[in-house]
PDB file of N, CA and C in Angstrom:
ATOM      1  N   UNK A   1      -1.628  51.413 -27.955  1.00  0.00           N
ATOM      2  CA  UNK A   1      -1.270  52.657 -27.303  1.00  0.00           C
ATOM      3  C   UNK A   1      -1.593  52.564 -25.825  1.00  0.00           C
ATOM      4  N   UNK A   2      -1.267  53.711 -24.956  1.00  0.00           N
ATOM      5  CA  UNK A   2      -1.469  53.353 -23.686  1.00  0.00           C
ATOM      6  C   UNK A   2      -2.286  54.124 -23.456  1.00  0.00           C
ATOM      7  N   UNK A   3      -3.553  53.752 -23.283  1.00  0.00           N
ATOM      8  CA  UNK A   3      -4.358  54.907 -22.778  1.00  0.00           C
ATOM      9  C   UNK A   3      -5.099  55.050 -21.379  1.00  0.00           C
ATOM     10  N   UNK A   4      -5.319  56.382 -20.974  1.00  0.00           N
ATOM     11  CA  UNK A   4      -5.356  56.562 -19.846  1.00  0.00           C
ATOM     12  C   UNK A   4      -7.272  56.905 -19.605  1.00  0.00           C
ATOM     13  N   UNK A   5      -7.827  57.736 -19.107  1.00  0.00           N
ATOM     14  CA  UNK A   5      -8.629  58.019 -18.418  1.00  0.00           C
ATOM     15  C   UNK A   5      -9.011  59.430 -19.439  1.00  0.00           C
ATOM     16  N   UNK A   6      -8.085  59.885 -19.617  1.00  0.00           N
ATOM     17  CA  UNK A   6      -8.637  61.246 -20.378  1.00  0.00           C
ATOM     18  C   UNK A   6      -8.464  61.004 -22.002  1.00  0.00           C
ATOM     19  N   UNK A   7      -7.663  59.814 -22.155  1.00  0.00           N
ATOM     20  CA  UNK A   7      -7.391  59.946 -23.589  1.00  0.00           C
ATOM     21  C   UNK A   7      -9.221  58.762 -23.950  1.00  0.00           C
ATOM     22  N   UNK A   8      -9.535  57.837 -23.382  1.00  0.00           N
ATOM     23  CA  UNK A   8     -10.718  56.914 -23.309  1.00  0.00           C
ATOM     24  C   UNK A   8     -12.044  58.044 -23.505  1.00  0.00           C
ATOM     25  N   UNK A   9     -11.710  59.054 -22.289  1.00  0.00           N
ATOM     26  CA  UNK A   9     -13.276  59.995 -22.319  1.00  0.00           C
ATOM     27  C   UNK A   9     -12.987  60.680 -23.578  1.00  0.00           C
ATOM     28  N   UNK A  10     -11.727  61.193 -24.156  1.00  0.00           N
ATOM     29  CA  UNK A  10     -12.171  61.924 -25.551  1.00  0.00           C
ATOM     30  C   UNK A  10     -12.115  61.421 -26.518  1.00  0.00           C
ATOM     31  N   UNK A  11     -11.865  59.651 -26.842  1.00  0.00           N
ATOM     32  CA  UNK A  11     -12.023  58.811 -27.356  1.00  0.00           C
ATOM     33  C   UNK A  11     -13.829  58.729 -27.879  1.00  0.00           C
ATOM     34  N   UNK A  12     -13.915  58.177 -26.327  1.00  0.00           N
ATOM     35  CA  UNK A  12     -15.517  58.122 -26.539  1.00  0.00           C
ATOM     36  C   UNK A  12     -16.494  58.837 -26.784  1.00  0.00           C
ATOM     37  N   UNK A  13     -16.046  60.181 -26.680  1.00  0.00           N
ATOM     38  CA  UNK A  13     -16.947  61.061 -26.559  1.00  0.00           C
ATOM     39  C   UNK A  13     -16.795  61.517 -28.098  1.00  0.00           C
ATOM     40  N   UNK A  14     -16.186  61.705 -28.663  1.00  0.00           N
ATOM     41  CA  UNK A  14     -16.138  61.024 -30.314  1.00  0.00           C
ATOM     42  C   UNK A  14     -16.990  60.520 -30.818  1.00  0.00           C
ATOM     43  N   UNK A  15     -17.060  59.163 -30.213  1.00  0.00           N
ATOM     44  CA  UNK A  15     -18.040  58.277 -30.962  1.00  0.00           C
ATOM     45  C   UNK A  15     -19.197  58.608 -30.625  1.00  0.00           C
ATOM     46  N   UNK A  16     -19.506  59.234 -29.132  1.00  0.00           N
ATOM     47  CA  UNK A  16     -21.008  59.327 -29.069  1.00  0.00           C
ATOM     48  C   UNK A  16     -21.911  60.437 -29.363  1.00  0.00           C
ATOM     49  N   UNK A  17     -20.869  61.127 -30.108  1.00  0.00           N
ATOM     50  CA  UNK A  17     -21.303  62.452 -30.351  1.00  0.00           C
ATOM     51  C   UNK A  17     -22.266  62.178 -31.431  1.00  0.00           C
ATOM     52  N   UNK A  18     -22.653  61.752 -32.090  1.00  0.00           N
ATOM     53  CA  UNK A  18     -23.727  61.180 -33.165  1.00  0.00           C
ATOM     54  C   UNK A  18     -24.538  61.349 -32.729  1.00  0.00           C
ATOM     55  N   UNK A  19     -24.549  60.556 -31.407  1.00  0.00           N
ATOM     56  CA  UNK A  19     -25.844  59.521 -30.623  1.00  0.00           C
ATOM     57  C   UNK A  19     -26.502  60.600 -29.663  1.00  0.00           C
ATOM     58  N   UNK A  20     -25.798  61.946 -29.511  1.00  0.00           N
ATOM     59  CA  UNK A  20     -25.411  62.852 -28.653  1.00  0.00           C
ATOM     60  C   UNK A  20     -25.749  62.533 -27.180  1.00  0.00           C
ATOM     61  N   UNK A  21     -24.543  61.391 -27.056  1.00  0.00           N
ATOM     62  CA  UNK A  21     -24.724  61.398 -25.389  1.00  0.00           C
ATOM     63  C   UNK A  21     -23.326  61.673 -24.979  1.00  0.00           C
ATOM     64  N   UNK A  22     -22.823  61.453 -23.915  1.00  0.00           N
ATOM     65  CA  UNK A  22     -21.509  61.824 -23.308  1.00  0.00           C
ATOM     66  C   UNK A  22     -21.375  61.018 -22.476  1.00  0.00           C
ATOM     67  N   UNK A  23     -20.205  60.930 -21.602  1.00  0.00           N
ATOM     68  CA  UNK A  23     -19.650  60.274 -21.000  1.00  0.00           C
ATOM     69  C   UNK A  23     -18.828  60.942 -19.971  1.00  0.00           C
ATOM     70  N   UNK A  24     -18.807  60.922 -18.867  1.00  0.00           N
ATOM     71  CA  UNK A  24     -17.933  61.732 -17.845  1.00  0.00           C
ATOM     72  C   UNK A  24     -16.294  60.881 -17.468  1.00  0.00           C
ATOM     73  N   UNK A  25     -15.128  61.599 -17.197  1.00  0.00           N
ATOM     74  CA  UNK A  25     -14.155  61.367 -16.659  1.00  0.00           C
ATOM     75  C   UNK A  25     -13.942  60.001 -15.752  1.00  0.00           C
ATOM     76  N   UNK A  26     -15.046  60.501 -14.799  1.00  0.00           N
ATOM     77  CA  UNK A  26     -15.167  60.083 -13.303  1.00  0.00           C
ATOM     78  C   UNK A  26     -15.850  58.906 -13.873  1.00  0.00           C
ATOM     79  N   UNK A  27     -16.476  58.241 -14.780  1.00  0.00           N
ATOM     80  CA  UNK A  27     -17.685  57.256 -14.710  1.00  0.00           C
ATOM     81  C   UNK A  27     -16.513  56.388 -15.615  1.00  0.00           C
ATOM     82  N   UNK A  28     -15.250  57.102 -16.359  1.00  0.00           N
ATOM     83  CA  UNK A  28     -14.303  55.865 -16.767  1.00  0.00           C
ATOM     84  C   UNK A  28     -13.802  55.362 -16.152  1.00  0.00           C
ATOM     85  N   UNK A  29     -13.096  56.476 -15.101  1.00  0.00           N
ATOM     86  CA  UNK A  29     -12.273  56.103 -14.050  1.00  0.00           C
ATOM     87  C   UNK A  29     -12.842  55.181 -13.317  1.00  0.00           C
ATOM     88  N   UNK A  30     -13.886  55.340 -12.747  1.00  0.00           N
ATOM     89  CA  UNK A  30     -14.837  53.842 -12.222  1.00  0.00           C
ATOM     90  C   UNK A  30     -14.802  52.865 -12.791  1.00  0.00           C
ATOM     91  N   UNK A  31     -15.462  52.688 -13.775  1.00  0.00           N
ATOM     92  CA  UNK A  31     -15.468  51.584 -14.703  1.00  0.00           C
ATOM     93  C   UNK A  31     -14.251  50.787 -15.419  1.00  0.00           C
ATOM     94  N   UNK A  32     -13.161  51.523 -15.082  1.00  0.00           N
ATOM     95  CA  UNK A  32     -11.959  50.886 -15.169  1.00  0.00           C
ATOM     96  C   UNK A  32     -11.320  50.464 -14.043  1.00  0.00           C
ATOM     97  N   UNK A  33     -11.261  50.935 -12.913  1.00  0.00           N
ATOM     98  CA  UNK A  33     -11.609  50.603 -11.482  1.00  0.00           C
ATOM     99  C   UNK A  33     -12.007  49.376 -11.573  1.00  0.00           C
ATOM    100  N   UNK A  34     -13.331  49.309 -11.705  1.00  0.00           N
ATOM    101  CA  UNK A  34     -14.289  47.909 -11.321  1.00  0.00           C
ATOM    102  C   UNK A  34     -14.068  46.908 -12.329  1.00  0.00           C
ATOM    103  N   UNK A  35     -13.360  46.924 -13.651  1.00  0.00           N
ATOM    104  CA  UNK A  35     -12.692  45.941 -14.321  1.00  0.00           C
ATOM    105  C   UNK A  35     -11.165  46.078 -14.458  1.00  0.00           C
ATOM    106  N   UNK A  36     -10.952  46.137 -13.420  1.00  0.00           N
ATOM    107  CA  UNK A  36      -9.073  46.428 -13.476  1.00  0.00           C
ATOM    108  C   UNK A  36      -8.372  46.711 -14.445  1.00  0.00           C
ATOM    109  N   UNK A  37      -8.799  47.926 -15.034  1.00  0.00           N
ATOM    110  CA  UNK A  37      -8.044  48.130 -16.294  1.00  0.00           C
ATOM    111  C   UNK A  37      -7.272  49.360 -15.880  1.00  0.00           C
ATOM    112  N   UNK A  38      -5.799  49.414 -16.174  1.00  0.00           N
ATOM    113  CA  UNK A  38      -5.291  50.943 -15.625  1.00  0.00           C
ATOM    114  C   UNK A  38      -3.967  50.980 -16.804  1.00  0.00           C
ATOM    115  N   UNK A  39      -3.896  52.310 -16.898  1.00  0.00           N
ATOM    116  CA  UNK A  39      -2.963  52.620 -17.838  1.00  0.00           C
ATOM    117  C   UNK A  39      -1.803  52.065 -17.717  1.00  0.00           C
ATOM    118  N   UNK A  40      -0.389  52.162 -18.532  1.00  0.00           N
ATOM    119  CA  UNK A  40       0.801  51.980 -18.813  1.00  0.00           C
ATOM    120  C   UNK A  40       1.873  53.420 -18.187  1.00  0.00           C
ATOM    121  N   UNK A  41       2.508  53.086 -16.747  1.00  0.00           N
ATOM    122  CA  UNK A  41       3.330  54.460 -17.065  1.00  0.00           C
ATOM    123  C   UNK A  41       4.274  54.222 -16.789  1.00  0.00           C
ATOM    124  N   UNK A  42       5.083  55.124 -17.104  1.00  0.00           N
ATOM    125  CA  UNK A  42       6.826  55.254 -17.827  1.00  0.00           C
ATOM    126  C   UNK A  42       7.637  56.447 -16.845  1.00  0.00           C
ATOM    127  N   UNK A  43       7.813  56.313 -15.862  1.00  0.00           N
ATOM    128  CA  UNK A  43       8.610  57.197 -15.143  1.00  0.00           C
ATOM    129  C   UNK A  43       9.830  57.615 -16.081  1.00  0.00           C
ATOM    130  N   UNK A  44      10.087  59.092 -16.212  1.00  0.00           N
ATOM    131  CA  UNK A  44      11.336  59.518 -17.008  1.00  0.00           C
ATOM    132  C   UNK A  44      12.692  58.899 -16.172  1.00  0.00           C
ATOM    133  N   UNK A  45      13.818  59.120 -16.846  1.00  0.00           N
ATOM    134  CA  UNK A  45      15.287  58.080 -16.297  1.00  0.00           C
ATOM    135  C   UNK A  45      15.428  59.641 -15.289  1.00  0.00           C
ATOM    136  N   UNK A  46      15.934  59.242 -14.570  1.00  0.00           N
ATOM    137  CA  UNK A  46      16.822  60.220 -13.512  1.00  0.00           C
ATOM    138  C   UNK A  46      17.924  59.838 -13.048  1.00  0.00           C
ATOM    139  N   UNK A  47      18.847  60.661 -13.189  1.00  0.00           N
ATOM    140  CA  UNK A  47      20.195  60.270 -12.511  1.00  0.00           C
ATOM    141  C   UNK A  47      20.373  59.831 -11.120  1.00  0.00           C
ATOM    142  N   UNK A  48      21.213  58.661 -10.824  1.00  0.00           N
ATOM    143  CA  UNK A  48      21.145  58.801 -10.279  1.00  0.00           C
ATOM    144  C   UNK A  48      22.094  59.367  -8.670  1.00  0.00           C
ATOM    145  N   UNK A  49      21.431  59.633  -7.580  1.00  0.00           N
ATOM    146  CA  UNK A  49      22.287  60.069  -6.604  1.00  0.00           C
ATOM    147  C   UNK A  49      23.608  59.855  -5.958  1.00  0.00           C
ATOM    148  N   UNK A  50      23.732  58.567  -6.547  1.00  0.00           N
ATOM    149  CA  UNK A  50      25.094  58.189  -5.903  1.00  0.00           C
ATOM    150  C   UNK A  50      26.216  58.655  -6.409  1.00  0.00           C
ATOM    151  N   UNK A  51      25.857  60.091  -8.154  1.00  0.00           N
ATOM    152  CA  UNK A  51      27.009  59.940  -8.650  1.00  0.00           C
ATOM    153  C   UNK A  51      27.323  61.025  -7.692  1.00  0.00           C
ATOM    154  N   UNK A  52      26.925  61.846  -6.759  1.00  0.00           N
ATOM    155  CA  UNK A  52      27.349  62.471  -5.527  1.00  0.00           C
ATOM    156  C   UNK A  52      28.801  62.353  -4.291  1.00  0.00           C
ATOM    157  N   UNK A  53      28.062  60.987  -4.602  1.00  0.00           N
ATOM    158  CA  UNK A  53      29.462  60.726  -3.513  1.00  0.00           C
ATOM    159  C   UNK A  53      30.543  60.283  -3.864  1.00  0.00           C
ATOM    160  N   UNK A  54      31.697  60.176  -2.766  1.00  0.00           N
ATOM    161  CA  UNK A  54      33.095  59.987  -3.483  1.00  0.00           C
ATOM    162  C   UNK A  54      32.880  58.457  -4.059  1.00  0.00           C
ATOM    163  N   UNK A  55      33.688  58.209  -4.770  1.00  0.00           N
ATOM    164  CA  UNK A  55      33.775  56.377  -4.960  1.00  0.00           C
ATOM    165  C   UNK A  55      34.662  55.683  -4.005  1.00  0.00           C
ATOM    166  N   UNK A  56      34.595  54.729  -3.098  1.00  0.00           N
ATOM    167  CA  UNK A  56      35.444  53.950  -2.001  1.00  0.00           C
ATOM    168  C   UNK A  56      36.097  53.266  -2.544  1.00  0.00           C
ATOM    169  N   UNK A  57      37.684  53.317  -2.215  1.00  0.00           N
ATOM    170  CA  UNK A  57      38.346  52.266  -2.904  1.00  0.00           C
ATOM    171  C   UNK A  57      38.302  51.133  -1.903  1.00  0.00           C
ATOM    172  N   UNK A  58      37.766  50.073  -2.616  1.00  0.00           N
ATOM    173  CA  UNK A  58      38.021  48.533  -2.465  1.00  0.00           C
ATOM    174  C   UNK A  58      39.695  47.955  -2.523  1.00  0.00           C
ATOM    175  N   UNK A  59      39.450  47.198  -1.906  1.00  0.00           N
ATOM    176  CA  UNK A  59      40.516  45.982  -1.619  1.00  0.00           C
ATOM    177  C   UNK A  59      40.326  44.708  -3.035  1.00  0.00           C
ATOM    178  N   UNK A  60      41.864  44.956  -3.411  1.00  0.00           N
ATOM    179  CA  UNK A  60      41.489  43.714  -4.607  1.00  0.00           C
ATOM    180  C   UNK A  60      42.067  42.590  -3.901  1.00  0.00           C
ATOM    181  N   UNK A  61      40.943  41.735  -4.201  1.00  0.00           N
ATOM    182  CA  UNK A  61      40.685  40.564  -3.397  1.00  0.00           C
ATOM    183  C   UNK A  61      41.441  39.313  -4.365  1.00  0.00           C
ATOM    184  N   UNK A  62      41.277  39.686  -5.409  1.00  0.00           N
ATOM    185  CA  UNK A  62      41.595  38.340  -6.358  1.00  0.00           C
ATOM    186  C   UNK A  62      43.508  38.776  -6.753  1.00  0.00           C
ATOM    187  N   UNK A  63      43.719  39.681  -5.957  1.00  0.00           N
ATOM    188  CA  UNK A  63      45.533  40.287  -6.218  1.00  0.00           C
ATOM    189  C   UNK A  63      45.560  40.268  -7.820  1.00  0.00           C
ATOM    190  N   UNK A  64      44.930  40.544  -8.593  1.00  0.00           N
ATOM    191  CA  UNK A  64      44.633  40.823 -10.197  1.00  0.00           C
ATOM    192  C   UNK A  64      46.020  41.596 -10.421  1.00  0.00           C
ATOM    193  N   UNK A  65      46.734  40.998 -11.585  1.00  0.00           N
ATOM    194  CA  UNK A  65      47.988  41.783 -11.997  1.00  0.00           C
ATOM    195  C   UNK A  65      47.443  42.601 -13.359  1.00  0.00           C
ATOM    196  N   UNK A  66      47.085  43.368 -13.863  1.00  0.00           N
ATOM    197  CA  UNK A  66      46.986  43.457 -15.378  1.00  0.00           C
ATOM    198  C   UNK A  66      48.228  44.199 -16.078  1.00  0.00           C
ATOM    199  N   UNK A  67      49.557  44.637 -15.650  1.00  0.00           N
ATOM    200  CA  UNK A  67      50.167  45.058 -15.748  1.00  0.00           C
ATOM    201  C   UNK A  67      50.656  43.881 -17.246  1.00  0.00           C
ATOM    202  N   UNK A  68      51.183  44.710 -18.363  1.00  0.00           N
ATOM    203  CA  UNK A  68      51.967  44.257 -19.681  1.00  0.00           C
ATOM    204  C   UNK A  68      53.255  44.634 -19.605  1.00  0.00           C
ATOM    205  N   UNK A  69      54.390  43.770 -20.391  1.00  0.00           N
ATOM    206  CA  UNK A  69      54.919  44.562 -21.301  1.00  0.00           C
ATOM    207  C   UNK A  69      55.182  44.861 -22.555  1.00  0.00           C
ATOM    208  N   UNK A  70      53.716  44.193 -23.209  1.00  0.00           N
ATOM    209  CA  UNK A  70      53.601  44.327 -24.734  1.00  0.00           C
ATOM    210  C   UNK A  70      52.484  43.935 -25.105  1.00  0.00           C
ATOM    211  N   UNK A  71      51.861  44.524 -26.419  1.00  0.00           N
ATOM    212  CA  UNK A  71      50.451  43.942 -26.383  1.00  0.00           C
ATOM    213  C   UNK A  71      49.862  42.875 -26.464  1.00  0.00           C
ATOM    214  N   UNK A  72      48.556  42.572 -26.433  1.00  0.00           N
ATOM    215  CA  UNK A  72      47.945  41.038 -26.342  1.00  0.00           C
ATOM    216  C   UNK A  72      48.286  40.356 -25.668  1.00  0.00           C
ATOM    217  N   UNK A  73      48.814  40.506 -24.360  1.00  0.00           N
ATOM    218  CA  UNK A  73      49.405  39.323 -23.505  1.00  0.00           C
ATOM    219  C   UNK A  73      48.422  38.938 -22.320  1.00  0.00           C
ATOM    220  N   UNK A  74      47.737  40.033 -21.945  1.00  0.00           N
ATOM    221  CA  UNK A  74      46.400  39.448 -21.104  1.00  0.00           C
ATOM    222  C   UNK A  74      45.232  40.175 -21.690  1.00  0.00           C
ATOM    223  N   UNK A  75      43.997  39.203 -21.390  1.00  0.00           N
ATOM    224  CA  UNK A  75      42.866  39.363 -21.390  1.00  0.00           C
ATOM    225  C   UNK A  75      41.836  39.306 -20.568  1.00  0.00           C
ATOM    226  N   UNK A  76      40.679  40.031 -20.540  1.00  0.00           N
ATOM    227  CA  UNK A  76      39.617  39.834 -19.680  1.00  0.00           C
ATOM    228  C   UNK A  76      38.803  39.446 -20.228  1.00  0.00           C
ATOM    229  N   UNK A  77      38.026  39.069 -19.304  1.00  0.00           N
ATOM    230  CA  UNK A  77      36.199  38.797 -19.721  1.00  0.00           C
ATOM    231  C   UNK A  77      35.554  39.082 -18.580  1.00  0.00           C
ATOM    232  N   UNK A  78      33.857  39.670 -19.551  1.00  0.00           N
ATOM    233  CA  UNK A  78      33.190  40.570 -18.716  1.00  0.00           C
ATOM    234  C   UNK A  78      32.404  39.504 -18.209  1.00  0.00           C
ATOM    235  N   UNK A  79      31.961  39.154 -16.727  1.00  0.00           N
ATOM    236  CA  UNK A  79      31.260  37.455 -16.285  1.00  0.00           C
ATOM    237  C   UNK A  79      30.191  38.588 -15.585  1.00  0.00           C
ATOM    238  N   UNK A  80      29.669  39.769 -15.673  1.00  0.00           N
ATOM    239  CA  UNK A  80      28.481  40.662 -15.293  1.00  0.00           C
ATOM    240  C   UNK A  80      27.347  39.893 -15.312  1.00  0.00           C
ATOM    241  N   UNK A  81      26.926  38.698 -16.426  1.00  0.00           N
ATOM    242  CA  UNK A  81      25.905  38.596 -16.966  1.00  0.00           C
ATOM    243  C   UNK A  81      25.292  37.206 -16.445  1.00  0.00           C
ATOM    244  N   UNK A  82      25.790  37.162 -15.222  1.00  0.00           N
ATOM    245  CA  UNK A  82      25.775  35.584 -15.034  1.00  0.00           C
ATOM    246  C   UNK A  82      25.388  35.999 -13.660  1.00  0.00           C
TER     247      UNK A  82
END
């Protein structure tokens, strides 16, 4: 799991409740500090801004015909991945 600073202090403070000692916020946050330990975070997706603006039409460079006059006669392939 990813845990942070507040989920560790009420973690621990769990366990030490037996022993009845405690543990402060601030003394994890340090101590994770001074052994570089820091949580996992996940910014939510956001759209984004560009769907704002107009789209520019480009110049086709490669003079691409895809024009048919019946099916299956041309094909593409997607080369994105390369």
């Amino acid at each position: 799991q990813r845990y942070g600073v507040m989920k560790i202090h009420h973690e621990l403070n769990l366990e030490l409740q037996p022993l009845q000692r405690r543990c402060s916020p601030r003394r994890i946050s340090r101590l994770m500090k001074e052994l570089d330990i820091h949580s996992v975070t996940v910014n939510k997706w956001k759209a984004a801004s560009a769907s704002k603006t107009k789209v520019e039409q480009r110049p086709n460079l490669f003079k691409q015909d895809f024009s048919t006059t019946g099916l299956n006669q041309k094909w593409t392939a997607d080369m994105t991945y390369i």
